[in-house]
Protein backbone atom coordinates (compact mmCIF):
# COMPACT_ATOMS: atom_id res chain seq x y z
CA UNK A 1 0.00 0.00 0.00
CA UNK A 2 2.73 2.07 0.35
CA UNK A 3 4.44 1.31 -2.58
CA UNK A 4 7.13 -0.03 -1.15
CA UNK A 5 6.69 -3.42 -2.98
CA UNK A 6 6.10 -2.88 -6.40
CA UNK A 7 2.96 -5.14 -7.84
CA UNK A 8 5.40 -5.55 -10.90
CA UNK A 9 7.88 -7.10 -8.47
CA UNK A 10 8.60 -10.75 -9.37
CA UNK A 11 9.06 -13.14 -6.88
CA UNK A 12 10.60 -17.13 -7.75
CA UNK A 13 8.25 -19.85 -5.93
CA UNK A 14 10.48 -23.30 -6.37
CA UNK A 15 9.45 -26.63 -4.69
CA UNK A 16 11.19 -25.26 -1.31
CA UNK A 17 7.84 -22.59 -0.90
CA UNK A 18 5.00 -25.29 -1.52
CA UNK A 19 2.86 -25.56 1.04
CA UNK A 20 -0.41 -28.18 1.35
CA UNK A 21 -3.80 -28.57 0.29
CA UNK A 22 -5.60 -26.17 -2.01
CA UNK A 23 -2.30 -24.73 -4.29
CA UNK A 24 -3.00 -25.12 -7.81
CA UNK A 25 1.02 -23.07 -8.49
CA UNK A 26 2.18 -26.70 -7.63
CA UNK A 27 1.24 -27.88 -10.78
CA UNK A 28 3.27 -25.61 -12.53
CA UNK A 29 6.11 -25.29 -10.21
CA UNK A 30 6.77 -29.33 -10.00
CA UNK A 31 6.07 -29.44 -14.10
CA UNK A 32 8.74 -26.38 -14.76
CA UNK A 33 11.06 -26.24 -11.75
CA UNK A 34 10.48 -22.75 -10.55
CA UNK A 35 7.23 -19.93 -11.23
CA UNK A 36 8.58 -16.90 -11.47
CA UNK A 37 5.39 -14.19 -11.29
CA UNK A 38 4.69 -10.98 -10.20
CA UNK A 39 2.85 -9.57 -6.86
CA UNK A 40 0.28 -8.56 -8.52
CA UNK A 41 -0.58 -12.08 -9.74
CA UNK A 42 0.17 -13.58 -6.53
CA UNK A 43 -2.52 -11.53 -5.04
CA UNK A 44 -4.93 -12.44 -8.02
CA UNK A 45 -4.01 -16.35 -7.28
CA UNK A 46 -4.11 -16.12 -3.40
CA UNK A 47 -7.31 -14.86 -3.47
CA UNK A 48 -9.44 -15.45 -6.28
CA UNK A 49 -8.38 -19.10 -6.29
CA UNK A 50 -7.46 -19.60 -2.22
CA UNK A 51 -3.87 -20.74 -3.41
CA UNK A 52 -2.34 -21.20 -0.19
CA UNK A 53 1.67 -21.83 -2.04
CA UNK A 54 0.97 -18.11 -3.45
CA UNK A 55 -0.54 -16.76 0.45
CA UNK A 56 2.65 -17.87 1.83
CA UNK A 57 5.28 -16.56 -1.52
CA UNK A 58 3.26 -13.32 -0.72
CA UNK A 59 3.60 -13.60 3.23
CA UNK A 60 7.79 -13.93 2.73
CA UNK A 61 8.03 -10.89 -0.30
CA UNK A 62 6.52 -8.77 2.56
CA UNK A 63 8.25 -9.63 5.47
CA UNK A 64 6.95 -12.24 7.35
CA UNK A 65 3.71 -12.57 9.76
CA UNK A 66 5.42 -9.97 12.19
CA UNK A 67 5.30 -7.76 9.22
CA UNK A 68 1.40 -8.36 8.70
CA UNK A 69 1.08 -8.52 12.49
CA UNK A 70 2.46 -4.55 12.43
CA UNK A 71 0.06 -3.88 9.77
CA UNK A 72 -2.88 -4.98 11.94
CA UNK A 73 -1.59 -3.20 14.97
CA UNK A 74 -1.08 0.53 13.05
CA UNK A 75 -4.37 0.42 11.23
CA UNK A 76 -6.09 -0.72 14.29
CA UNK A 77 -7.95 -4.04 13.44
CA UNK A 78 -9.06 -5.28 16.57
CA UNK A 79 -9.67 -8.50 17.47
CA UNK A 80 -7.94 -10.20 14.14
CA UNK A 81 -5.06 -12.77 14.67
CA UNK A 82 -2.61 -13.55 12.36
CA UNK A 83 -1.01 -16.92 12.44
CA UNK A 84 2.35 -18.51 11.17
CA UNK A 85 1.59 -19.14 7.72
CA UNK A 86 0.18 -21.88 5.78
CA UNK A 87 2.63 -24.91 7.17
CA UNK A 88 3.00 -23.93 10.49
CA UNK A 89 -0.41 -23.39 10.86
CA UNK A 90 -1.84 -26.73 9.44
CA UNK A 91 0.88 -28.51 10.96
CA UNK A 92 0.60 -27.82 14.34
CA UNK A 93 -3.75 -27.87 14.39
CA UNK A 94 -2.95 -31.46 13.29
CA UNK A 95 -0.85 -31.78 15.80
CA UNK A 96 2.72 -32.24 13.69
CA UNK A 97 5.76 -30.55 12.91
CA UNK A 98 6.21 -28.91 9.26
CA UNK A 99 8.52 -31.23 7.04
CA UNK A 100 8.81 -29.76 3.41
CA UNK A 101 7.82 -33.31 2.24
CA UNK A 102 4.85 -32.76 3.44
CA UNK A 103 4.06 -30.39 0.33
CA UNK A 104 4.20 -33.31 -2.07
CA UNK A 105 0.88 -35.39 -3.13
CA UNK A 106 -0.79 -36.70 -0.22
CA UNK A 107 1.79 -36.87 2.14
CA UNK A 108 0.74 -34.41 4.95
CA UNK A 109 -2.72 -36.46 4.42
CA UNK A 110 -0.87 -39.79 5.22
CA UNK A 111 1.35 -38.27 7.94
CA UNK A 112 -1.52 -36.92 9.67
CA UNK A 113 -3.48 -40.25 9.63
CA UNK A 114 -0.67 -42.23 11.40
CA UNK A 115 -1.01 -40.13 13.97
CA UNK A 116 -2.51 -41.75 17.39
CA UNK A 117 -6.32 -40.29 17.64
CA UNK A 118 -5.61 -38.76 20.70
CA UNK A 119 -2.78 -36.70 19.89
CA UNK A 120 -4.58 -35.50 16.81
CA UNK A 121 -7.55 -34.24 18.89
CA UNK A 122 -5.38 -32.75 21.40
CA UNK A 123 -4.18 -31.06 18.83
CA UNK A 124 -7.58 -29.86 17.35
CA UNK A 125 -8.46 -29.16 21.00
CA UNK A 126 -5.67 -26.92 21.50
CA UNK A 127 -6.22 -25.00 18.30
CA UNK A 128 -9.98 -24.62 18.88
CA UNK A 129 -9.93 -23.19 22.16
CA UNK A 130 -6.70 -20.46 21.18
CA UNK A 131 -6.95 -19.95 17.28
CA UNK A 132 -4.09 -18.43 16.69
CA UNK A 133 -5.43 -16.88 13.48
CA UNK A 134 -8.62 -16.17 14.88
CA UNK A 135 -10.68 -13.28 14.18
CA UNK A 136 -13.92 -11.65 15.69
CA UNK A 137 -16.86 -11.27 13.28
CA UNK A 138 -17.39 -7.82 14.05
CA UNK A 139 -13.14 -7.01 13.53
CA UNK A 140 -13.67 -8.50 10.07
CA UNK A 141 -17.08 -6.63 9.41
CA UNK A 142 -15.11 -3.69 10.36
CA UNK A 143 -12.47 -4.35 7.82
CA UNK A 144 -14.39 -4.70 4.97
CA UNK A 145 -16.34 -1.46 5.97
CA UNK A 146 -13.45 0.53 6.25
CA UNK A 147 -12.13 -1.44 2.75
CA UNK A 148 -15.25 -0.49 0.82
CA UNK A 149 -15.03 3.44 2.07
CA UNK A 150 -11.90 3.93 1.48
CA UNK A 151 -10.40 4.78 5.37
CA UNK A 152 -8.25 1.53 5.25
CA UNK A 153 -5.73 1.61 2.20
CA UNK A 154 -4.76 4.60 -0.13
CA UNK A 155 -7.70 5.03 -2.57
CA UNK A 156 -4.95 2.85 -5.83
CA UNK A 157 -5.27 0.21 -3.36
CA UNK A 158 -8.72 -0.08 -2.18
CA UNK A 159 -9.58 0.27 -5.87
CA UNK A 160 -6.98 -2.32 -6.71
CA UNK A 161 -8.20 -5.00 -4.06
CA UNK A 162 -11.82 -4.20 -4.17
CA UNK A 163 -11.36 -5.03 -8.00
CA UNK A 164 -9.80 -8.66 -7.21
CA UNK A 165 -12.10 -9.95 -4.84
CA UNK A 166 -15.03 -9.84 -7.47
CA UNK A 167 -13.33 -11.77 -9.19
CA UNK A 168 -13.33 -14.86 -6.72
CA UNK A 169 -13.95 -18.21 -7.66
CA UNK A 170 -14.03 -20.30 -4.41
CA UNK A 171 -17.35 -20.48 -2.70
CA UNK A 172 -20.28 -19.81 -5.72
CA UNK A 173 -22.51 -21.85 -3.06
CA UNK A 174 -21.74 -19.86 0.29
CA UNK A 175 -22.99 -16.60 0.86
CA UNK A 176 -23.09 -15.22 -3.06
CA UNK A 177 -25.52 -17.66 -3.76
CA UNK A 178 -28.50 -16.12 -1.54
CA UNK A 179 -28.49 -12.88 -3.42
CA UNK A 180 -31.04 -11.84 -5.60
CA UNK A 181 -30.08 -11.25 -9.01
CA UNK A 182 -28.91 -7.94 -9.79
CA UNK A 183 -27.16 -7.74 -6.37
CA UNK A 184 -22.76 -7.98 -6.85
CA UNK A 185 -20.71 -9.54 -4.37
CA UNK A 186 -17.14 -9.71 -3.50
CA UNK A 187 -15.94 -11.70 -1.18
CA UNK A 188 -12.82 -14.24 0.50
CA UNK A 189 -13.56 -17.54 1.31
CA UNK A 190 -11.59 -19.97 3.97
CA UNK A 191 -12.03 -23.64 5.21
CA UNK A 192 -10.22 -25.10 7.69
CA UNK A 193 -8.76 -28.79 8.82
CA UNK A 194 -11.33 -31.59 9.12
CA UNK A 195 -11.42 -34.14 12.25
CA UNK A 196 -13.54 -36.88 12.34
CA UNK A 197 -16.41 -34.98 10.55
CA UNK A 198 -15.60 -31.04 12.55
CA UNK A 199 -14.69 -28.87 10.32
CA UNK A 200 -12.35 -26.15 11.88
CA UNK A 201 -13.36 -22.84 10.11
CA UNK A 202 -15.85 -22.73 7.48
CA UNK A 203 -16.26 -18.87 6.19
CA UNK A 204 -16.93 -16.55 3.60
CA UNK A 205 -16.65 -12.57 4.43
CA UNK A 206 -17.31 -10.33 1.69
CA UNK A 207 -18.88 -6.94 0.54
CA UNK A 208 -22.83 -6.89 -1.02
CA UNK A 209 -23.76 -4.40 -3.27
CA UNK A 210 -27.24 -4.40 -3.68
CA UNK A 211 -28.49 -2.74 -7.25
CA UNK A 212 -29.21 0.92 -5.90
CA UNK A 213 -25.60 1.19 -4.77
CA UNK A 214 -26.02 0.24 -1.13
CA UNK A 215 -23.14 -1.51 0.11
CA UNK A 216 -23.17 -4.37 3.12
CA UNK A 217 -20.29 -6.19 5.22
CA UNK A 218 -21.37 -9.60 5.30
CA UNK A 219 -19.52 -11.84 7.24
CA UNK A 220 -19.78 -15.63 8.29
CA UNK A 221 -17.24 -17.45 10.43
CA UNK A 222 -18.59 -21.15 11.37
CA UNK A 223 -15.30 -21.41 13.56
CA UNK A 224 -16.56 -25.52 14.86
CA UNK A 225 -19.40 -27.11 12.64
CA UNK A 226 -19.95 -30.90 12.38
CA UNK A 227 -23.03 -29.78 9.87
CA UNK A 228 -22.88 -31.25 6.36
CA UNK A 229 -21.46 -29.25 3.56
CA UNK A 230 -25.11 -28.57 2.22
CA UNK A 231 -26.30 -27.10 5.73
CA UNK A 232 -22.99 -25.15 5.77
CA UNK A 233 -23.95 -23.40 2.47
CA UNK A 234 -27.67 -23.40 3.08
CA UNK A 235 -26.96 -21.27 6.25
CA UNK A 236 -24.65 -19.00 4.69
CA UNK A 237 -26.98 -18.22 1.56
CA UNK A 238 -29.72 -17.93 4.38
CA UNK A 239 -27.57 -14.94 6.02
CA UNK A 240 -27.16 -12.93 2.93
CA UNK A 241 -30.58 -13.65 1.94
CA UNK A 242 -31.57 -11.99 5.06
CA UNK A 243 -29.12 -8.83 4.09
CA UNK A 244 -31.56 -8.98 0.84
CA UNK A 245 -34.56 -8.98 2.09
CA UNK A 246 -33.45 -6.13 5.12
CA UNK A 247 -32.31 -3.51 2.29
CA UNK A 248 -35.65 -4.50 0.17
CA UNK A 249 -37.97 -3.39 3.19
């Protein structure tokens, strides 16, 4: 935001920066060796298509958590947490310790599963009850209101940012799909480790924009849900529906 970091900047991603789970990049960094890209389409990959291999490249270019954690202290965020990064993260809410192998195939899968039950609950336990990249609804309802009017980034960057969340494609079933048509949404989806059918974070936060301009933080945060997928959605499309049917009264 301060232009410190140009969005033209590239930065390398080689098999040493792969992380786990959702990070299409691996594709093309175990086919060619090393992705070279810019910021710019880091951002674009991070969050249009949840790439957690490009969240983390972008988390190192900038400095580290500490850096973001700085960020979120000086603009005055509240009650938002920011964790370790991708691998540190997942491997310590399932209760092991980051190995780079783990970034190939299914190997953090099988790793995981070998586990004794116990320790991976105590684990899970241990996360739930001290997230530590936990946020308050209301801090991230905040955010996004102070995003979409301009008070939290220079006006190049709220433009720039506002610009790639429409253009999200994780989570068409969550809370974009209870808007009425002619309503826009932007938005950031995130879903978290599962454990014996819990689910440890199932969200979507995003911006409405109903068709006579006025704008709504909408934000859902199901931080311990054993509910099926469908009920998951069902309840998130309820919520937004609701924001629909408020502005329409």
């Amino acid at each position: 935001d301060q232009g410190r970091i140009p969005l033209d900047q590239p930065v390398r991603i080689g098999p040493e920066d792969l992380t786990l789970f959702h990070q299409p990049i691996a594709v093309r960094v175990r086919s060619e060796g090393s992705v070279t890209m810019p910021v710019r389409e880091l951002i674009e990959t991070a969050i249009t298509h949840s790439d957690n291999s490009a969240n983390d490249s972008l988390l190192r270019t900038v400095g580290g958590p500490e850096a973001v954690r700085r960020f979120l202290a000086r603009k005055d965020m509240g009650a938002i947490r920011f964790g370790p990064g991708e691998r540190l993260l997942q491997a310590g809410t399932a209760g092991l310790t980051w190995q780079q192998s783990y970034s190939i195939g299914r190997n953090f899968q099988t790793a995981r599963a070998a586990l004794p039950a116990a320790e991976r609950r105590a684990a899970m336990d241990a996360y739930l009850a001290d997230p530590v990249d936990g946020a308050s609804p209301s801090a991230i309802a905040s955010a996004l209101t102070r995003l979409a009017r301009g008070s939290l980034l220079s006006p190049e960057s709220t433009e720039y940012l506002l610009g790639v969340m429409t253009r999200t494609k994780s989570g068409p079933q969550r809370l974009k799909a209870g808007l009425p048509p002619g309503w826009r949404f932007l938005h950031k989806t995130g879903t978290g480790q599962d454990l014996n059918g819990m689910t440890a974070g199932y969200n979507d936060i995003g911006i409405a924009t109903a068709p006579d301009g006025t704008r709504y933080a909408i934000v859902v945060l199901l931080g311990n849900t054993t509910a099926r997928i469908p009920e998951r959605m069902a309840l998130m499309q309820a919520v937004s529906g609701a924001v629909a049917e408020f502005h329409g009264r």
